[in-house]
PDB file of N, CA and C in Angstrom:
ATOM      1  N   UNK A   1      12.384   0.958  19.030  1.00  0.00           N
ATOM      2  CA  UNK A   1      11.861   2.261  19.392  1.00  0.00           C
ATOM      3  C   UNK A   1      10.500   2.069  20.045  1.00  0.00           C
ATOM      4  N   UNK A   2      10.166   2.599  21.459  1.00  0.00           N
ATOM      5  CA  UNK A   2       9.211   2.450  21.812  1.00  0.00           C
ATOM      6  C   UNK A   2       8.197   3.916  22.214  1.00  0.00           C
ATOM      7  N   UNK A   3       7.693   3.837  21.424  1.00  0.00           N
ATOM      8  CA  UNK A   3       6.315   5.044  21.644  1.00  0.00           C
ATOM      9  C   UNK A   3       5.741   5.550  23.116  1.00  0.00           C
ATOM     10  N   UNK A   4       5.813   4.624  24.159  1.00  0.00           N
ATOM     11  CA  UNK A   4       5.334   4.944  25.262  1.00  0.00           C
ATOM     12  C   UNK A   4       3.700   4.662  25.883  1.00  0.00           C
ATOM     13  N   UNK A   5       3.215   4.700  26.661  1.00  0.00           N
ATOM     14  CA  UNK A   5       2.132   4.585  27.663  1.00  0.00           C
ATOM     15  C   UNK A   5       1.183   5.146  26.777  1.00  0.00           C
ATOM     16  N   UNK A   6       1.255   6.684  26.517  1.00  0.00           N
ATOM     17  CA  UNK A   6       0.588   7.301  26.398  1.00  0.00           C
ATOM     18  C   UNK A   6       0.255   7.542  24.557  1.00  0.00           C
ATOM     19  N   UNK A   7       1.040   6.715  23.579  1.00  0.00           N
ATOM     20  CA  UNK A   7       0.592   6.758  22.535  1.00  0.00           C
ATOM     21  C   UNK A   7       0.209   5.576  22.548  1.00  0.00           C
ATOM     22  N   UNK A   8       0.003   4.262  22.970  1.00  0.00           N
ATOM     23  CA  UNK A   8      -0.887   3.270  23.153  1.00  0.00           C
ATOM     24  C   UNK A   8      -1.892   3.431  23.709  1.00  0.00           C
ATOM     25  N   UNK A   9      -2.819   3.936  24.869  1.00  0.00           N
ATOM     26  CA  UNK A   9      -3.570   4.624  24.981  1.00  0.00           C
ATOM     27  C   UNK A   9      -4.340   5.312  24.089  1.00  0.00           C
ATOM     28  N   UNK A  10      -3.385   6.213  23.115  1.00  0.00           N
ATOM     29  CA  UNK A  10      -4.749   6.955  22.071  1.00  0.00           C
ATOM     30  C   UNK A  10      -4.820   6.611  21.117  1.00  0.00           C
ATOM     31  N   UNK A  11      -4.191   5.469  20.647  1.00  0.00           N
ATOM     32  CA  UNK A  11      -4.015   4.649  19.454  1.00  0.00           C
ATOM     33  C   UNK A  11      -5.584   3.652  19.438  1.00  0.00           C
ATOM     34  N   UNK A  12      -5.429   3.525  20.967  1.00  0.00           N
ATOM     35  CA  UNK A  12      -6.663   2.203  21.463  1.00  0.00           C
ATOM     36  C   UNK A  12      -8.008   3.119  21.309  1.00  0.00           C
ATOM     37  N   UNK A  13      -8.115   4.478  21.927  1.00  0.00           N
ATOM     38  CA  UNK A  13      -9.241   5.612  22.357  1.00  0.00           C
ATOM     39  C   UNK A  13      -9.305   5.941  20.914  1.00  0.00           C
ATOM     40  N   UNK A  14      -8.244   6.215  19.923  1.00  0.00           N
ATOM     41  CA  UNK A  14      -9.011   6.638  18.338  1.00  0.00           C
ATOM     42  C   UNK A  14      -9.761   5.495  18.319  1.00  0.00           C
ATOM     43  N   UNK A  15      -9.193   4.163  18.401  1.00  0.00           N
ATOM     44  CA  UNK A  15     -10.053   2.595  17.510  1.00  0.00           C
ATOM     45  C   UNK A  15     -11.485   2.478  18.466  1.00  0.00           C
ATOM     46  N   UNK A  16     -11.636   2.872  19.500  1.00  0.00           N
ATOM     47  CA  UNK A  16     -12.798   3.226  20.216  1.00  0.00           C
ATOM     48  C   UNK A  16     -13.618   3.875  19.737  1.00  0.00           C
ATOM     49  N   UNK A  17     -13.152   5.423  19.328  1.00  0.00           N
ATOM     50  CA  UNK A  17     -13.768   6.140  18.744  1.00  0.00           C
ATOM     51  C   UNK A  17     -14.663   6.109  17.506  1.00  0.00           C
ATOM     52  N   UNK A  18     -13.639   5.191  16.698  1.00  0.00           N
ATOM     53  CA  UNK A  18     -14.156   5.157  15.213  1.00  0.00           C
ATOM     54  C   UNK A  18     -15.312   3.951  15.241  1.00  0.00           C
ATOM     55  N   UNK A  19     -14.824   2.903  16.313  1.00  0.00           N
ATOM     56  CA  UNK A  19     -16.069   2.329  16.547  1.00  0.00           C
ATOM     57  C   UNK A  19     -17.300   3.021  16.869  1.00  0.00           C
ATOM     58  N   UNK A  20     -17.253   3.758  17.524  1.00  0.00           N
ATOM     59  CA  UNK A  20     -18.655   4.538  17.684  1.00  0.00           C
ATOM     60  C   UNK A  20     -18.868   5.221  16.956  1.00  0.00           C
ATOM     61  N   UNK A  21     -18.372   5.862  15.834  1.00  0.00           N
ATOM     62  CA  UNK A  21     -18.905   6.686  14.933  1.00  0.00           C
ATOM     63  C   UNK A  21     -19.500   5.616  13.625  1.00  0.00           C
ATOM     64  N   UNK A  22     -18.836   4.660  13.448  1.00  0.00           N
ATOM     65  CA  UNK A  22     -19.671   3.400  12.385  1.00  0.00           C
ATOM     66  C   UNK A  22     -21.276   2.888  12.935  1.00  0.00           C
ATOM     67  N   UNK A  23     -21.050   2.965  14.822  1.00  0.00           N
ATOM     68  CA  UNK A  23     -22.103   2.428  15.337  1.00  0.00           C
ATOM     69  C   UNK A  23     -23.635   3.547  15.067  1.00  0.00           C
ATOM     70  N   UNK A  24     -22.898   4.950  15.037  1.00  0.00           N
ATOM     71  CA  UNK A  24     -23.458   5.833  14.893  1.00  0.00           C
ATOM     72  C   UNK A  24     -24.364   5.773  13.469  1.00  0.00           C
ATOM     73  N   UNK A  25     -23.544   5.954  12.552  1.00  0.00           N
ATOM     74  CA  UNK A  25     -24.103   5.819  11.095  1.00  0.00           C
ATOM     75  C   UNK A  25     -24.656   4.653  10.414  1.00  0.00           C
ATOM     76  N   UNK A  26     -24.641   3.291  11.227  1.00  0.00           N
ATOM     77  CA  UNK A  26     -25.502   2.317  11.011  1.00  0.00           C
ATOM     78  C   UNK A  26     -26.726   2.907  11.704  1.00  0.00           C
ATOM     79  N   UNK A  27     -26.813   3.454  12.382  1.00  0.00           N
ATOM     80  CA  UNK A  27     -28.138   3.423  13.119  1.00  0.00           C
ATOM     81  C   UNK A  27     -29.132   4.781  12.944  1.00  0.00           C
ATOM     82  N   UNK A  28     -28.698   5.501  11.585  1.00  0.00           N
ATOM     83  CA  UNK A  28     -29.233   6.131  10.801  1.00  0.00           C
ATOM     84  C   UNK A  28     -30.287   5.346  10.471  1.00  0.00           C
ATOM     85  N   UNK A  29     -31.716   6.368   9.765  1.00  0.00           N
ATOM     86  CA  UNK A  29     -32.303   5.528   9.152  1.00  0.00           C
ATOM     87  C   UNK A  29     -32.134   5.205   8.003  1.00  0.00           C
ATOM     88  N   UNK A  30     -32.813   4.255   7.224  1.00  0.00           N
ATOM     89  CA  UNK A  30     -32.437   3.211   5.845  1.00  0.00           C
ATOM     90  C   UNK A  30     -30.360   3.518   5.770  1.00  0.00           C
ATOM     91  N   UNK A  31     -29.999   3.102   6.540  1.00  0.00           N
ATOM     92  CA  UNK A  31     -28.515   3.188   6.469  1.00  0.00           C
ATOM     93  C   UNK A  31     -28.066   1.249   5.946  1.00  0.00           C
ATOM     94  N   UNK A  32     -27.461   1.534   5.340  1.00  0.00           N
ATOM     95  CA  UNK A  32     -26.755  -0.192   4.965  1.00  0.00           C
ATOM     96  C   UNK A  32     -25.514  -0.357   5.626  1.00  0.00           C
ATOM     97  N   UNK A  33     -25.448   0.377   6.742  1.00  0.00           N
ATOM     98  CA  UNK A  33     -24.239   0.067   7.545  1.00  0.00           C
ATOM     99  C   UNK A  33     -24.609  -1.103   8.759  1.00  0.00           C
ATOM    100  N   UNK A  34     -24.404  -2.195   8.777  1.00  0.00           N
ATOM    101  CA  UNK A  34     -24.838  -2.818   9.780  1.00  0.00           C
ATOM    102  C   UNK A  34     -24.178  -2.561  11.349  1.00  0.00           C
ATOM    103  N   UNK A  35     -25.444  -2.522  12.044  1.00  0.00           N
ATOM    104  CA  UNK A  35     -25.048  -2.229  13.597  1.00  0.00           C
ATOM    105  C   UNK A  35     -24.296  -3.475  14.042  1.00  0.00           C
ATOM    106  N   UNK A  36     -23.526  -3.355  15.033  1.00  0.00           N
ATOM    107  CA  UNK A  36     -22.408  -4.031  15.379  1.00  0.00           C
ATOM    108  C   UNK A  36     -23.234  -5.677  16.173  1.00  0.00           C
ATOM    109  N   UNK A  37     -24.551  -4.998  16.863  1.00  0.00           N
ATOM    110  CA  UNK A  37     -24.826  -6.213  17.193  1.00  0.00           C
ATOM    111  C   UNK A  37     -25.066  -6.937  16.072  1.00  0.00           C
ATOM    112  N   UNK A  38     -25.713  -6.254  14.990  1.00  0.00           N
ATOM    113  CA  UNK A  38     -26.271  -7.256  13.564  1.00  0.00           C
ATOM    114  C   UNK A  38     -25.062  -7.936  13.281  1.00  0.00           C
ATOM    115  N   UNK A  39     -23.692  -7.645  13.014  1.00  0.00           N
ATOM    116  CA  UNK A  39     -22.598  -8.551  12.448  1.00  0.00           C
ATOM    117  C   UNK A  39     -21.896  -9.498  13.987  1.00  0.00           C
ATOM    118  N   UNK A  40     -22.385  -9.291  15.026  1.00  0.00           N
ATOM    119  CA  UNK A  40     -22.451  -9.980  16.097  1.00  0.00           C
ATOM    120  C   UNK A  40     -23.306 -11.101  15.873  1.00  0.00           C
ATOM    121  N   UNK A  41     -24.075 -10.971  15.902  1.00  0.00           N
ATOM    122  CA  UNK A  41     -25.312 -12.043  15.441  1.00  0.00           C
ATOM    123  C   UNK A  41     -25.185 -12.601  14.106  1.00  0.00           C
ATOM    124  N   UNK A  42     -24.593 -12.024  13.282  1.00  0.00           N
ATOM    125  CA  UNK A  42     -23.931 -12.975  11.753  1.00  0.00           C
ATOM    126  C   UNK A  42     -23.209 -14.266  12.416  1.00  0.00           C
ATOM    127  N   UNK A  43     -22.242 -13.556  12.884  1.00  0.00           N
ATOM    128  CA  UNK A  43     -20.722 -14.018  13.163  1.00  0.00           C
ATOM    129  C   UNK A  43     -21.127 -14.885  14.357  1.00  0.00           C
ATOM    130  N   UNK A  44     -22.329 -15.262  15.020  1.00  0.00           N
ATOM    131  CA  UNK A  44     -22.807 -16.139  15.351  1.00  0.00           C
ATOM    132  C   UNK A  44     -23.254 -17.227  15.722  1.00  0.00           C
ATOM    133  N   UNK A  45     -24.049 -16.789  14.616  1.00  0.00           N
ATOM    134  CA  UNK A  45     -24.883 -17.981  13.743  1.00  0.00           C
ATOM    135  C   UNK A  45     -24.178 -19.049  12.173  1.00  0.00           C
ATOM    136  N   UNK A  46     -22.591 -18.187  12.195  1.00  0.00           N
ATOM    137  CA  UNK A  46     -22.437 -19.208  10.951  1.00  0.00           C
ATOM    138  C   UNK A  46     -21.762 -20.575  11.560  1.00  0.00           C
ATOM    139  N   UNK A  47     -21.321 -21.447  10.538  1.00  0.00           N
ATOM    140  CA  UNK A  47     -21.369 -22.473  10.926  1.00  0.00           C
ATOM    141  C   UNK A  47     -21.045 -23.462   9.887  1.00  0.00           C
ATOM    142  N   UNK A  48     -19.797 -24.430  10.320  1.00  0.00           N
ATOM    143  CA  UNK A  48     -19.048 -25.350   9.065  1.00  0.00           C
ATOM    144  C   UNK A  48     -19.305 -26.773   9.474  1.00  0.00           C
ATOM    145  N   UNK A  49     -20.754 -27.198   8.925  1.00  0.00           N
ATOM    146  CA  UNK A  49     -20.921 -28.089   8.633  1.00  0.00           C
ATOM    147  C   UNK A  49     -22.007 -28.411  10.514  1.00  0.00           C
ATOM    148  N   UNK A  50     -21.398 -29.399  11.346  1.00  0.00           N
ATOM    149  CA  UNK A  50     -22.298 -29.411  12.832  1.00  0.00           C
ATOM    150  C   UNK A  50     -21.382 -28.270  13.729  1.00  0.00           C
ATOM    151  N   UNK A  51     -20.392 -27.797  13.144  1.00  0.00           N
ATOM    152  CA  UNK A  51     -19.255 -26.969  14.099  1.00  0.00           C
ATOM    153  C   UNK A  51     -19.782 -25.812  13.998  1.00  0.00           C
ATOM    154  N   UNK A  52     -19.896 -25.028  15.577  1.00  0.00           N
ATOM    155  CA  UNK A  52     -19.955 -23.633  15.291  1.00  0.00           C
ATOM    156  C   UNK A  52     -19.166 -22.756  15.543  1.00  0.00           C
ATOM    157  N   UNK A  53     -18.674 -22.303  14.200  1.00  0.00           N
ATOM    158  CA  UNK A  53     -17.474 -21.939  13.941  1.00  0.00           C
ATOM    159  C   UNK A  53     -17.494 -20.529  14.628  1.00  0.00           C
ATOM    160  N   UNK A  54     -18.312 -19.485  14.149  1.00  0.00           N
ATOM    161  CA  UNK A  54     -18.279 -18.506  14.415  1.00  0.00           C
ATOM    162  C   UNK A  54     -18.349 -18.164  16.087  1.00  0.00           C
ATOM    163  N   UNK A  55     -19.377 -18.997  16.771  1.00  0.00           N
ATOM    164  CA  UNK A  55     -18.911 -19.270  18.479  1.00  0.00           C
ATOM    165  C   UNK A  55     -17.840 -19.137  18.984  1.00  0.00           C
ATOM    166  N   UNK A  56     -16.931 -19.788  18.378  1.00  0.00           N
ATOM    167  CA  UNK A  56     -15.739 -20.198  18.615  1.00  0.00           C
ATOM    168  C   UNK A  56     -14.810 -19.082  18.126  1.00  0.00           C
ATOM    169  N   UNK A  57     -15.206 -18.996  17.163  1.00  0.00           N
ATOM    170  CA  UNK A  57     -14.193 -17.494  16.946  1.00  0.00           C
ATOM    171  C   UNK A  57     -14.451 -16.007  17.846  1.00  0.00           C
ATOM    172  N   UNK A  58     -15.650 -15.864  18.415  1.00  0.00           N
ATOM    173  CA  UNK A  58     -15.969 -15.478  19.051  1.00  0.00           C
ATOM    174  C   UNK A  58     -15.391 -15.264  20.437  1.00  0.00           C
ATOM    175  N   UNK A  59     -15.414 -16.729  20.808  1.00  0.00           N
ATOM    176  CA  UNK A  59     -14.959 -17.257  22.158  1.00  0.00           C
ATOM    177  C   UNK A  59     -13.218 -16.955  22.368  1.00  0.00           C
ATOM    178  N   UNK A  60     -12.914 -17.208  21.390  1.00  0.00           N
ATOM    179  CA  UNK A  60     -11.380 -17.305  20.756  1.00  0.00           C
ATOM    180  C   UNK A  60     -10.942 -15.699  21.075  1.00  0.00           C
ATOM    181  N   UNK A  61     -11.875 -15.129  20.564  1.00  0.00           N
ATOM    182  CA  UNK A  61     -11.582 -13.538  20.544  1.00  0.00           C
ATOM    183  C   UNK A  61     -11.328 -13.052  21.790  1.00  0.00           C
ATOM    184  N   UNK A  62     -12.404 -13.234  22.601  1.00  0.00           N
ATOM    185  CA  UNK A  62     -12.539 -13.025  24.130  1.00  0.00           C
ATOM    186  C   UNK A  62     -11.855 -13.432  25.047  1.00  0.00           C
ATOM    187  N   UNK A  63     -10.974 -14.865  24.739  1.00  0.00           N
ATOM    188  CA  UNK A  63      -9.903 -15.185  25.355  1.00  0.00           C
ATOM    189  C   UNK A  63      -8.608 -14.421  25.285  1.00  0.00           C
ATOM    190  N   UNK A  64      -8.356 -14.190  23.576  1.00  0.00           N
ATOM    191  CA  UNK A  64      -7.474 -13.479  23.785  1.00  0.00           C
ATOM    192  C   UNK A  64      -7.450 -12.235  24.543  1.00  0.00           C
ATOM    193  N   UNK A  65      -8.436 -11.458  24.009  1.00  0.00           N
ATOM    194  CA  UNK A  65      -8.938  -9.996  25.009  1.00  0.00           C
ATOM    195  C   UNK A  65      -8.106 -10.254  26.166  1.00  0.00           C
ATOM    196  N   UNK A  66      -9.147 -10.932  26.484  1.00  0.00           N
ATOM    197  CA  UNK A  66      -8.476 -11.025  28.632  1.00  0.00           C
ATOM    198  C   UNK A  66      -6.928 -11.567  28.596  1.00  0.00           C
ATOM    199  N   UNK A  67      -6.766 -12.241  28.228  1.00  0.00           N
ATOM    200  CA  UNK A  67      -5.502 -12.940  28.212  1.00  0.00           C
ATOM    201  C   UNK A  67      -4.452 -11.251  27.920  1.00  0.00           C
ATOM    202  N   UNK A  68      -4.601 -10.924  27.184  1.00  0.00           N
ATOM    203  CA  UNK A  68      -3.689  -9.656  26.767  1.00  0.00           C
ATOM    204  C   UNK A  68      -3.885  -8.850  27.598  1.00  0.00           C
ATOM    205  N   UNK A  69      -5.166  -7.982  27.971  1.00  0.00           N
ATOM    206  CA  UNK A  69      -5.593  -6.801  28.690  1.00  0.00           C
ATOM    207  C   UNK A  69      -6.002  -6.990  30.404  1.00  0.00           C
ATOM    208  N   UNK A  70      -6.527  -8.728  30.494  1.00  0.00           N
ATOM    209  CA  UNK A  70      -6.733  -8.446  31.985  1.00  0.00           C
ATOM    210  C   UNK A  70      -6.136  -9.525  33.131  1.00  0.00           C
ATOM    211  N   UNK A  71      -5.097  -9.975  32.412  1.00  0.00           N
ATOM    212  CA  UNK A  71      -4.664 -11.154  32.960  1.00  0.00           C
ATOM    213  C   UNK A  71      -2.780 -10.531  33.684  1.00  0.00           C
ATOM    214  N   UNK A  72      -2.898 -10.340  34.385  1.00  0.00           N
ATOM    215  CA  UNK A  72      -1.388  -9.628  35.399  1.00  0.00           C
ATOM    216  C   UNK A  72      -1.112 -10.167  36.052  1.00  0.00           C
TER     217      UNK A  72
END
């Protein structure tokens, strides 16, 4: 069963959405919601052992991105 064009589309525009409303309420003041760059910059900087892991997962991420969404 396939849903169509147009419920993939707002499936993607809600997960958009809700991203910006978390981005929103981290950036309250004294909020303990961390802003997206802050867990950007976690996810970073960690690191297993001389490997940087989180780079890479990073990098990993972004490949897939394009690979799925901009690669035709």
């Amino acid at each position: 069963m396939t849903y169509g064009r147009e419920f993939t589309i707002a499936v993607f525009g809600l997960g958009l959405a809700l991203v910006g409303v978390v981005e929103m309420l981290a950036r309250r003041e004294r909020s303990r919601v961390p802003t997206l760059a802050e867990m950007c910059g976690f996810v970073m900087t960690y690191r297993l052992g001389r490997i940087p892991v989180g780079r890479i997962g990073v990098f990993g991420f972004w490949w897939w991105l394009g690979w799925h969404f901009f690669a035709r």
